[in-house]
Protein backbone atom coordinates (compact mmCIF):
# COMPACT_ATOMS: atom_id res chain seq x y z
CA UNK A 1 17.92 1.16 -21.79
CA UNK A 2 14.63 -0.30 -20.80
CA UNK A 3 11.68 0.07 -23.50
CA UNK A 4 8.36 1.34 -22.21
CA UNK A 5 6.83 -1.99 -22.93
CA UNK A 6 9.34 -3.60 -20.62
CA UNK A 7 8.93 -0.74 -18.02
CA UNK A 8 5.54 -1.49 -17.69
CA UNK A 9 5.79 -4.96 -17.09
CA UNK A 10 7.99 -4.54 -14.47
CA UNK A 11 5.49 -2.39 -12.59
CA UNK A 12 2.67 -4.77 -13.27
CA UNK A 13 5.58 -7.15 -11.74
CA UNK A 14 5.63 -4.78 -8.50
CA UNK A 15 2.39 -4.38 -7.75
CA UNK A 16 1.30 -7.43 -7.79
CA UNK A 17 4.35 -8.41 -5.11
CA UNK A 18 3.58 -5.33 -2.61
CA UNK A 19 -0.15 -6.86 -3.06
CA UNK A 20 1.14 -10.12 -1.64
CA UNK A 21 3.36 -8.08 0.80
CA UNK A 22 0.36 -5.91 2.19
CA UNK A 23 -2.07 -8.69 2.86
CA UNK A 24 0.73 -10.54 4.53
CA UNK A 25 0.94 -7.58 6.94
CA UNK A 26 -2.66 -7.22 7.29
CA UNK A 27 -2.99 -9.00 10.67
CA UNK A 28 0.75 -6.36 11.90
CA UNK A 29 -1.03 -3.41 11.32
CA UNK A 30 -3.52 -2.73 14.19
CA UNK A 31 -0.45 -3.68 16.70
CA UNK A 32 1.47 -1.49 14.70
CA UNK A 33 -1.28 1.45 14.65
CA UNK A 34 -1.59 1.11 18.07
CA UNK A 35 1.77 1.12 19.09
CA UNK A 36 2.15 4.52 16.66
CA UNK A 37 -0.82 6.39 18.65
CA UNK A 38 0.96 5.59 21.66
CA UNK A 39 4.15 6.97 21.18
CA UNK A 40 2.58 10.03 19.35
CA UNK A 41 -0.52 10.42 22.32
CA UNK A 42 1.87 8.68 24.93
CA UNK A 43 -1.30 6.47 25.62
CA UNK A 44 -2.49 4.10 23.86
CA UNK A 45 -5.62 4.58 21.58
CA UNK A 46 -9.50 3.56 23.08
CA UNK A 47 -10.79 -0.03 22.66
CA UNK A 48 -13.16 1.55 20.18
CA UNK A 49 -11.04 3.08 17.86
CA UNK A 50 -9.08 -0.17 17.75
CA UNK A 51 -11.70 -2.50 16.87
CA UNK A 52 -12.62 -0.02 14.10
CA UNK A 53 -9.28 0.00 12.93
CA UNK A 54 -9.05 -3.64 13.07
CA UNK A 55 -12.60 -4.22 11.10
CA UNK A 56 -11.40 -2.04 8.22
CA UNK A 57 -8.39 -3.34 7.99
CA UNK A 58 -9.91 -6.84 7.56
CA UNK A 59 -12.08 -5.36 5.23
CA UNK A 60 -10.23 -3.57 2.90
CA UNK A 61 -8.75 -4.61 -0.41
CA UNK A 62 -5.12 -3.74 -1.81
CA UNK A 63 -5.79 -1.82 -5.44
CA UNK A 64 -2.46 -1.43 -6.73
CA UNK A 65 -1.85 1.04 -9.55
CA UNK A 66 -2.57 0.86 -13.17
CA UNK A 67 0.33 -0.33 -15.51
CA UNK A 68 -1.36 1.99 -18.40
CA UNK A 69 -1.75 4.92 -16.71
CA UNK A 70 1.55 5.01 -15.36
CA UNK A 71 3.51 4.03 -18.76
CA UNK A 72 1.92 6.93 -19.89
CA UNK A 73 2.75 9.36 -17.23
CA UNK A 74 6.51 7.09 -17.47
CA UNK A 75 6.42 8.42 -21.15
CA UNK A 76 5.52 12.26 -20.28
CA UNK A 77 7.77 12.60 -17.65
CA UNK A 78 10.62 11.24 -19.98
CA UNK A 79 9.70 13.14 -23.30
CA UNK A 80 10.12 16.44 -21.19
């Protein structure tokens, strides 16, 4: 069995890779929003919303969780 130490390291281990894995994907996700709308709308969103979509994508920042706050909701889920 895993210790809590080593636990945590592997979701420190994670995050960081779906960090890597989410900026990779940054310039997918507009086409990928888009494409979403239009099946849900069936038409495609307005130029608008898309190039507001596409600015905050650009401009937002992965923040992946916190290795100490989850070992310690790891611990209380496990103890009970």
């Amino acid at each position: 069995m895993a210790t809590l130490q080593s636990a945590k390291e592997k979701y420190a281990r994670k995050t960081a890779n779906a960090a890597s894995a989410w900026n990779s994907q940054k310039g997918n996700m507009p086409g990928r929003y888009a494409e979403g709308v239009a099946r849900f709308l069936g038409s495609p969103p307005s130029q608008r919303v898309m190039a507001n979509y596409a600015a905050g994508i650009q401009a937002a920042q992965y923040r992946g969780g916190d290795p100490e706050r989850w070992a310690q909701g790891y611990a209380r889920a496990m103890s009970s």
